[in-house]
Protein backbone atom coordinates (compact mmCIF):
# COMPACT_ATOMS: atom_id res chain seq x y z
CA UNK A 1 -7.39 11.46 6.21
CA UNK A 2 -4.29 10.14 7.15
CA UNK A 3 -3.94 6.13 7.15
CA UNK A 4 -0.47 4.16 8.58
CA UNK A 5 0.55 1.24 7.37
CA UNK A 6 3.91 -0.36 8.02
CA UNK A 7 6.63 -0.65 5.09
CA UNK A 8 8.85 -3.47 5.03
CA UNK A 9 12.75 -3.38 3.47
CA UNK A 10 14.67 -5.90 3.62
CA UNK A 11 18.12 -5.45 2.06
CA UNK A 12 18.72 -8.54 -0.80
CA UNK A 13 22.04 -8.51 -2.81
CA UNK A 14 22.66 -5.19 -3.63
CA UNK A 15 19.13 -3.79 -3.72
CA UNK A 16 16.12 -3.13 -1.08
CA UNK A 17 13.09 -4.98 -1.40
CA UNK A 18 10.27 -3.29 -0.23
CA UNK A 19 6.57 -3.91 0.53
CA UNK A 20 3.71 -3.08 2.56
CA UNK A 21 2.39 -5.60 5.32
CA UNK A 22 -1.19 -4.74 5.65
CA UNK A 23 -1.92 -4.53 1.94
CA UNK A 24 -0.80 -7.40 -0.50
CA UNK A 25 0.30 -6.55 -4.08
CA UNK A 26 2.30 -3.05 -2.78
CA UNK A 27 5.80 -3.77 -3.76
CA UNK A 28 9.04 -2.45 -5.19
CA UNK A 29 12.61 -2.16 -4.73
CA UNK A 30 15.47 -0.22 -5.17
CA UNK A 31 19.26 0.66 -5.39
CA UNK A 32 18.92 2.34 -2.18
CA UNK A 33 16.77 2.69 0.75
CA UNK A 34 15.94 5.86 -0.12
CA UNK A 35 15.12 5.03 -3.57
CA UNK A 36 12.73 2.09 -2.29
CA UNK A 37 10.93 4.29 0.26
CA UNK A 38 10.23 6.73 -3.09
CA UNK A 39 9.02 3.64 -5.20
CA UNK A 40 6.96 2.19 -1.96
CA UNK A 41 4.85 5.20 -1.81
CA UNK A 42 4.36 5.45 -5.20
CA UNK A 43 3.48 1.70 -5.78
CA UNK A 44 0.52 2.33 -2.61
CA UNK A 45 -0.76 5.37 -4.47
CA UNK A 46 -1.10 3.22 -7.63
CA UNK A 47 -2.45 0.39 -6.17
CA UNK A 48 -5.32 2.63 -3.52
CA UNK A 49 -5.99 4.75 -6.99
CA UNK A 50 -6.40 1.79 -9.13
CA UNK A 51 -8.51 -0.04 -6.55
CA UNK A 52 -10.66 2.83 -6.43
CA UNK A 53 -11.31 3.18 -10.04
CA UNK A 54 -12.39 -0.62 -10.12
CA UNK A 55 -15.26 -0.27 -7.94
CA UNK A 56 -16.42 2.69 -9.50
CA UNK A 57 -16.92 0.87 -12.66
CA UNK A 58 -18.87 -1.42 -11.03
CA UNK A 59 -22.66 -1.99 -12.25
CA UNK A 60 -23.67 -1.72 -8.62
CA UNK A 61 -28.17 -0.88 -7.12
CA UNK A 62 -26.41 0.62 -4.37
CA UNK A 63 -22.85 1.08 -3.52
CA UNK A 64 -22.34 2.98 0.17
CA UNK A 65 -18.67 4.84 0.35
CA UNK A 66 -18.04 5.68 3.88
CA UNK A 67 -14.57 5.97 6.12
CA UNK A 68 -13.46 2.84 8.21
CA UNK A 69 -11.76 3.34 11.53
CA UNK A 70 -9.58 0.23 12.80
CA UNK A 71 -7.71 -0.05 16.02
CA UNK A 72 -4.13 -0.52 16.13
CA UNK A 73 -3.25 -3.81 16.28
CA UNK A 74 -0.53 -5.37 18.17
CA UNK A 75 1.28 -7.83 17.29
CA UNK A 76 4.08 -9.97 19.43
């Protein structure tokens, strides 16, 4: 499954900030852009991999797992 998202640097003093702007809480930075494009991916893995373990130890009747298609959306 492949999912896009758009990452965000923005260059701050002498580091990169980075983040992700479809999914709050996925942040980093770094000495370089490089180095904040590693951390970025790293910090979504974490975060879809933590997410995922919550609702699996959920006390749940039913709980239905199935893939979500969106649309791109534009934005001006």
């Amino acid at each position: 499954m492949k999912i896009e998202v758009t990452a965000v640097f923005e260059k701050r003093g002498k580091y990169y900030i980075a983040y992700v702007e479809e999914i709050p809480g996925v942040n980093t930075q770094g000495k370089t852009l490089e180095e904040a494009r590693e951390n970025l991916k790293e910090a979504l893995e974490l975060v879809i991999q933590t997410n995922r373990e919550l609702t699996r130890k959920r006390i749940a009747e039913e709980i239905i797992r199935e893939p979500l298609i969106i649309r791109e959306v534009e934005i001006c």
